[in-house]
N, C-alpha and C. Protein backbone atom coordinates (compact mmCIF):
# COMPACT_ATOMS: atom_id res chain seq x y z
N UNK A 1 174.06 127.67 134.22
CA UNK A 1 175.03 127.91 133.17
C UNK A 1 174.34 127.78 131.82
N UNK A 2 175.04 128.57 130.65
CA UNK A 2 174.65 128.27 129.49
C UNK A 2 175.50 127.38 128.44
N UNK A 3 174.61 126.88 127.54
CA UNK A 3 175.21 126.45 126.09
C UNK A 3 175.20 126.52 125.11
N UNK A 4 175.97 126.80 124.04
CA UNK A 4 175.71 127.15 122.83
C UNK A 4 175.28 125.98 121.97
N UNK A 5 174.51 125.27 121.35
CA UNK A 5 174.54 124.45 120.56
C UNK A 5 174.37 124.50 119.17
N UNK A 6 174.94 124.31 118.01
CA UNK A 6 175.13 124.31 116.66
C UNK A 6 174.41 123.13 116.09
N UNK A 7 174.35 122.20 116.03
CA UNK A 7 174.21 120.60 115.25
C UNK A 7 173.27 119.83 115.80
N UNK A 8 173.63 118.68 116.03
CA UNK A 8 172.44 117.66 116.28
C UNK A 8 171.58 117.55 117.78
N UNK A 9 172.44 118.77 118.40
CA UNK A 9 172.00 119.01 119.52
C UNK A 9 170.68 120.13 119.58
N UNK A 10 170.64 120.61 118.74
CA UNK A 10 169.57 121.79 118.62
C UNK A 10 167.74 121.03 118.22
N UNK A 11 166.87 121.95 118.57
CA UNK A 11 165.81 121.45 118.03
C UNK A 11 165.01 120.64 117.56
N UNK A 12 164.17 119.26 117.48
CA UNK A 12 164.38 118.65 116.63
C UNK A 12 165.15 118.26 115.68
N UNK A 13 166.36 117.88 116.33
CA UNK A 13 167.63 117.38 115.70
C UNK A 13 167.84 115.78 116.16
N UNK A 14 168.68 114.94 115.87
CA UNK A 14 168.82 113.75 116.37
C UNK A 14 169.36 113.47 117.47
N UNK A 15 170.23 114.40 117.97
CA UNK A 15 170.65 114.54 119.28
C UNK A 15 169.93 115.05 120.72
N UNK A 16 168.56 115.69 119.91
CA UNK A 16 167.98 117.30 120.92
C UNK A 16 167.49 116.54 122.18
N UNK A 17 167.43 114.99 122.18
CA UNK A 17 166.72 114.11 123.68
C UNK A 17 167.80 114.41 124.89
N UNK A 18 169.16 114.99 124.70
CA UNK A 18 169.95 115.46 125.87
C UNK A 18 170.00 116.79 126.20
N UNK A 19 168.82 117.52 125.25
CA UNK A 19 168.56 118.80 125.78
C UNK A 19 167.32 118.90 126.72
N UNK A 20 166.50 117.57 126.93
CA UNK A 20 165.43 117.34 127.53
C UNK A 20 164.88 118.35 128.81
N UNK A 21 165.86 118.78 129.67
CA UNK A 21 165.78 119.31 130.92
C UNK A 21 166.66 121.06 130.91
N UNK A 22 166.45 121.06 129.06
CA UNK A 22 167.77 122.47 129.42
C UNK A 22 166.14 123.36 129.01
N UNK A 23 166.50 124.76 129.60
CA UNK A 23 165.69 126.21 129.12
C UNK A 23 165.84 126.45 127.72
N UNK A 24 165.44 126.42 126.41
CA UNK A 24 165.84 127.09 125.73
C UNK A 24 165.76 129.06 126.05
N UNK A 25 166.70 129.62 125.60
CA UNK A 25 166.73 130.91 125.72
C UNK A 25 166.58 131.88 124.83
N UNK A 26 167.37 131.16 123.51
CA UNK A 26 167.20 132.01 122.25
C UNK A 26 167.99 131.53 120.81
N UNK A 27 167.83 131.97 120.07
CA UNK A 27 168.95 131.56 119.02
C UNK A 27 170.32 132.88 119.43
N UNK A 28 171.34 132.43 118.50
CA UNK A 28 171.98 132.92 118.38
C UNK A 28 173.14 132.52 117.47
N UNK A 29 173.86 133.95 116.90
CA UNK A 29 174.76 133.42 115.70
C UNK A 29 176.13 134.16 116.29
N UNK A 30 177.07 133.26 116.19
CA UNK A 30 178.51 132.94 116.48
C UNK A 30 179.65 133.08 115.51
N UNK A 31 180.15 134.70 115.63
CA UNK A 31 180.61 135.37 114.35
C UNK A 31 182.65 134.60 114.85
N UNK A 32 183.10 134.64 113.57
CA UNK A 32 184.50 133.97 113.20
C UNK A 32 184.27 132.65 113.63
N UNK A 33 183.75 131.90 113.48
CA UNK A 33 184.07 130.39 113.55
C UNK A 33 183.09 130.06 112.47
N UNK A 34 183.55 128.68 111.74
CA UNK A 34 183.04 127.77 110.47
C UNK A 34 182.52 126.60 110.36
N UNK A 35 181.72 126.51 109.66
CA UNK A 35 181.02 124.74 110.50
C UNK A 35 181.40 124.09 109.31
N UNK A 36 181.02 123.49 109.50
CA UNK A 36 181.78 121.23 108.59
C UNK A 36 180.80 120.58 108.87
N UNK A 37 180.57 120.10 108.23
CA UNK A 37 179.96 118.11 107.99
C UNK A 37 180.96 117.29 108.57
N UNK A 38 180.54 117.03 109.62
CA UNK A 38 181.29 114.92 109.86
C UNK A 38 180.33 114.35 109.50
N UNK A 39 179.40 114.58 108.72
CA UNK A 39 178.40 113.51 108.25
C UNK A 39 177.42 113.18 109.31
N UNK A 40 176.92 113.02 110.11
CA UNK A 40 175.60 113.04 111.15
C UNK A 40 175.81 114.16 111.74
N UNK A 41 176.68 114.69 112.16
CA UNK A 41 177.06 115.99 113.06
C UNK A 41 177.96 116.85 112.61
N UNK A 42 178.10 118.40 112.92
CA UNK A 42 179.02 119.28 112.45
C UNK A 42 179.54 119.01 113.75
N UNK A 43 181.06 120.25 113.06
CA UNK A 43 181.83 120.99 113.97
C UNK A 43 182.26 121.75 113.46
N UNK A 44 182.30 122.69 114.65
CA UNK A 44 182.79 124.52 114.02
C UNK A 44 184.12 124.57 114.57
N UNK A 45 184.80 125.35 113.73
CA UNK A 45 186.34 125.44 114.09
C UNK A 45 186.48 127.51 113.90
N UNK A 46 187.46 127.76 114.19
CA UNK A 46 187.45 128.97 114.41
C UNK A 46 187.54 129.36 113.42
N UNK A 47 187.45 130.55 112.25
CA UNK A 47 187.65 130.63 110.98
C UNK A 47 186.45 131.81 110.40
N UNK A 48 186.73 132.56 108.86
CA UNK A 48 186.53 133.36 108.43
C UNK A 48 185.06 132.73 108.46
N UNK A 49 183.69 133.22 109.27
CA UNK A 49 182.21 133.04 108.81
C UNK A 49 181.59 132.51 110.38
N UNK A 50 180.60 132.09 110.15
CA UNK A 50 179.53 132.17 111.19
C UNK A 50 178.70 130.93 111.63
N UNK A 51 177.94 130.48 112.80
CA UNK A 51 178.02 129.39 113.10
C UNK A 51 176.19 129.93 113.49
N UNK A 52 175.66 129.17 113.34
CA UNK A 52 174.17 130.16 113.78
C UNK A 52 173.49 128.97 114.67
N UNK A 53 173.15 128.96 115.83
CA UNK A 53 172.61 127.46 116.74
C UNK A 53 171.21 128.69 117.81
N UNK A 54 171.37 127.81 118.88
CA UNK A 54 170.27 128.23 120.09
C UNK A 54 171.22 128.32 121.42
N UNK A 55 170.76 129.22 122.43
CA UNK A 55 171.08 128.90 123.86
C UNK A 55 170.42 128.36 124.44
N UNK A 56 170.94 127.55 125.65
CA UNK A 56 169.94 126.73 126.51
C UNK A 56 170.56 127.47 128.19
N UNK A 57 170.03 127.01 128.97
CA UNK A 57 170.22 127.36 130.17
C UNK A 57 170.32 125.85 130.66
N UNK A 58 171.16 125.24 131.18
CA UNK A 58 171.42 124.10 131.52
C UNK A 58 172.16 123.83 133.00
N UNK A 59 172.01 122.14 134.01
CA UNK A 59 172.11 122.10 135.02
C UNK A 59 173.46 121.78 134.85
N UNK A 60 174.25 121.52 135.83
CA UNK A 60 175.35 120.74 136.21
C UNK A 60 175.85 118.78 135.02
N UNK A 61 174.37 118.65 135.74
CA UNK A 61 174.49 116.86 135.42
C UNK A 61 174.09 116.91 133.68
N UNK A 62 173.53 118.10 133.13
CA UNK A 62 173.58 118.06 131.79
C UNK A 62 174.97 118.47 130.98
N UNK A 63 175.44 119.22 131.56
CA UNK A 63 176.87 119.69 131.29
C UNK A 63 177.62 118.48 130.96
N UNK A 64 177.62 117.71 132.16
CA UNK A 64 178.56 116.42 132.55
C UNK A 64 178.21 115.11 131.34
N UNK A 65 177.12 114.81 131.10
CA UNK A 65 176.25 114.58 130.12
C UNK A 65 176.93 115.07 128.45
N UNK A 66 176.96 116.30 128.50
CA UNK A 66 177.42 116.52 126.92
C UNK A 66 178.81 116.71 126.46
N UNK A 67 179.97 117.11 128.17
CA UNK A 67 181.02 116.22 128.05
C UNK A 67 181.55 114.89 127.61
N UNK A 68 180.65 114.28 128.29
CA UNK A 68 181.10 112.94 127.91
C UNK A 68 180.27 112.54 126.65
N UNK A 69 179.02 112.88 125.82
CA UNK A 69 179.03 112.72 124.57
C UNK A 69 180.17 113.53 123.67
N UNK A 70 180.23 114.73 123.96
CA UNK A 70 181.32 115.64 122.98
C UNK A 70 182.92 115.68 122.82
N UNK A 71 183.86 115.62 124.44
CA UNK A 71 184.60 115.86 124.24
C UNK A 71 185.09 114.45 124.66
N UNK A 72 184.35 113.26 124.67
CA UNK A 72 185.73 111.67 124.80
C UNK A 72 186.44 111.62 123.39
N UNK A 73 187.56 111.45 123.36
CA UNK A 73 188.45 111.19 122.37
C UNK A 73 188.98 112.45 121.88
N UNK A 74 188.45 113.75 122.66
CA UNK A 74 189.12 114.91 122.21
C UNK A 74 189.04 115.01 120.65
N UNK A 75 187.36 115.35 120.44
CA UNK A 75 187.18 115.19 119.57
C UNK A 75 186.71 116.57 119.29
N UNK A 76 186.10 117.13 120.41
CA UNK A 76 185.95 118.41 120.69
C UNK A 76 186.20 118.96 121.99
N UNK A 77 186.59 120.56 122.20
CA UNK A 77 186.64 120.88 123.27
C UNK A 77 186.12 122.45 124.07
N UNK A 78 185.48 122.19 125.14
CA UNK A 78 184.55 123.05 125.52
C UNK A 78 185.12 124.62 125.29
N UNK A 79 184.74 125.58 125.14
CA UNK A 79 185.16 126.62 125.07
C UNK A 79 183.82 127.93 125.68
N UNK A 80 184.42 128.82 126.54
CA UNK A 80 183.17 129.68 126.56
C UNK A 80 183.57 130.83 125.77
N UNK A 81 181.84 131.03 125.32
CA UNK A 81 182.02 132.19 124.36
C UNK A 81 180.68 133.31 124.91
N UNK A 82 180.82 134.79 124.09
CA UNK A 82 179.93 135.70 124.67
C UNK A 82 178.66 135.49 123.73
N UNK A 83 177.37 135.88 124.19
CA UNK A 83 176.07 135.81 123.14
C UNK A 83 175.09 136.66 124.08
N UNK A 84 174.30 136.92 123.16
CA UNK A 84 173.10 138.38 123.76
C UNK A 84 172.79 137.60 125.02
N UNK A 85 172.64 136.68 125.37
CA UNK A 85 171.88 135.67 126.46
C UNK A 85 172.59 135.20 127.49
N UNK A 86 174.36 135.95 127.48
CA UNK A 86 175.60 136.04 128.38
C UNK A 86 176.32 134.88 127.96
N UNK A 87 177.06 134.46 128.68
CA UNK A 87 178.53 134.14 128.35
C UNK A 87 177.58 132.13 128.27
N UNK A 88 178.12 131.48 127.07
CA UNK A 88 177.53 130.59 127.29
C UNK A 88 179.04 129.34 126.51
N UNK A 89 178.87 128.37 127.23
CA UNK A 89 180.01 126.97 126.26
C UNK A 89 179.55 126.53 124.76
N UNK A 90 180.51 126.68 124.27
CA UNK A 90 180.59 125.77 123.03
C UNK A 90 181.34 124.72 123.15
N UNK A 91 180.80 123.75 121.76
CA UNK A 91 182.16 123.11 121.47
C UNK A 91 182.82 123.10 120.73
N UNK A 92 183.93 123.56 120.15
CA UNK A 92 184.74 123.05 119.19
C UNK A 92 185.66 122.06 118.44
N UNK A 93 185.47 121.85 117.45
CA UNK A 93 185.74 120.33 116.89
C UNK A 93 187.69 120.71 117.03
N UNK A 94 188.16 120.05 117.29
CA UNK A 94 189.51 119.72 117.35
C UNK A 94 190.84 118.94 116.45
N UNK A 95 189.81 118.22 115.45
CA UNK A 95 190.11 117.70 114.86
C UNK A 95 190.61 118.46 112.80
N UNK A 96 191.77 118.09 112.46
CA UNK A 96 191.87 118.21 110.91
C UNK A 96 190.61 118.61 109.99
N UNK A 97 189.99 119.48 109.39
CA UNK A 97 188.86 119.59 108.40
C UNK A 97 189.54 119.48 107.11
N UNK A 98 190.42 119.50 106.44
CA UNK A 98 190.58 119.38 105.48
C UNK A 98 189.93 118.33 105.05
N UNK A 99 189.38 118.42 103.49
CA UNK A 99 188.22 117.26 102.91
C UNK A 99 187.24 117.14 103.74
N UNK A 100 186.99 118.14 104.44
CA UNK A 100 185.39 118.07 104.86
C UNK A 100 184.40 118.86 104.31
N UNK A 101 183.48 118.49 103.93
CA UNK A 101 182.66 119.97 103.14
C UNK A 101 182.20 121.03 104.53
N UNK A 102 182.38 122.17 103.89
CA UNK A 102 181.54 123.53 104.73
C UNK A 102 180.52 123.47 104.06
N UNK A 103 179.90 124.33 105.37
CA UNK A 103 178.50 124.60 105.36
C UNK A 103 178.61 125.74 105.42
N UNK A 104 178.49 126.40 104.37
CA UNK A 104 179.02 128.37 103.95
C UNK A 104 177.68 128.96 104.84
N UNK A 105 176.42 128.82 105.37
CA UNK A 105 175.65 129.36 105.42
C UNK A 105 175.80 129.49 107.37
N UNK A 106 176.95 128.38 107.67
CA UNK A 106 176.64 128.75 109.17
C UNK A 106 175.83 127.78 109.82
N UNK A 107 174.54 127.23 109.26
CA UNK A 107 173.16 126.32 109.89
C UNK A 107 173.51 125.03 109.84
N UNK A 108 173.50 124.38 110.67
CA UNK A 108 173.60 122.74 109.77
C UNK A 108 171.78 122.37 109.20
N UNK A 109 171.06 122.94 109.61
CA UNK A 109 169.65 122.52 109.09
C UNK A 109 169.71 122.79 107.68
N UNK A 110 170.69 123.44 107.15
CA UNK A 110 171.04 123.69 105.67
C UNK A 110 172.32 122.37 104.92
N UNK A 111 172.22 121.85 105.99
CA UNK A 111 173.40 120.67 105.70
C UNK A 111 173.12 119.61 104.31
N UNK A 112 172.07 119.65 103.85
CA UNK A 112 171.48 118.45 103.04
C UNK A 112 171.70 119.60 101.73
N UNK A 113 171.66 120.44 101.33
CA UNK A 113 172.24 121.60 100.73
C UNK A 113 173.26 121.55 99.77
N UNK A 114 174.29 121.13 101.27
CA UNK A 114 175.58 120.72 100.62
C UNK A 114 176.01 119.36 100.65
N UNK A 115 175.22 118.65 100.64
CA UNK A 115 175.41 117.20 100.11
C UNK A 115 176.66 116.82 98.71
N UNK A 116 177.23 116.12 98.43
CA UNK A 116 177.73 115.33 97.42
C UNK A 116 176.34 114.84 96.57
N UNK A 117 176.11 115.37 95.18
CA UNK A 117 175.38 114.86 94.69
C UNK A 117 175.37 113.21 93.73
């Protein structure tokens, strides 16, 4: 199976040690949905703009793995979506954004960008 990842899960990110055992496959950018700052991590919600992350090719027990980091407290929830690299999961944040800053560009590696100065 695949995954889409956006945020701290991607690349040399602070999260990327639970991608340890996935394939990367490719980048890819994720048209109508919007990303946010929660401050260590985004979340993309569905909305006018673009979400730009990587695919991975991932097992079972990694899946189960980024469930239970992503969606306890229904904080986000899995969704599959289409990408050049076939049909792969996201997550989407679930939660209120109002007073959250966007990240107009889509990247969170552009996140420090839009900082509060």
């Amino acid at each position: 199976m695949r995954i889409f990842v956006y945020g701290s899960l991607r690349r040399k990110q602070g999260n990327s040690h639970w991608m340890t055992n996935a394939q990367w496959l490719g980048d890819h950018t994720q048209e109508n949905y919007v990303l946010y700052s929660l401050g260590h991590y985004p979340g993309a919600v569905p909305g006018d703009g673009q979400v730009i992350g990587e695919v991975y090719r991932i097992d079972a027990s990694t899946l189960a793995e980024l469930d239970a980091l992503r969606t306890k407290g229904g904080e986000y929830k899995r969704q599959l979506i289409q990408t050049a690299q076939g049909s792969a999961w996201m997550y989407v944040y679930q939660r209120p954004v109002e007073g959250l800053t966007r990240i107009d560009s889509g990247n969170w590696l552009d996140k420090d960008k839009y900082r509060s100065k």
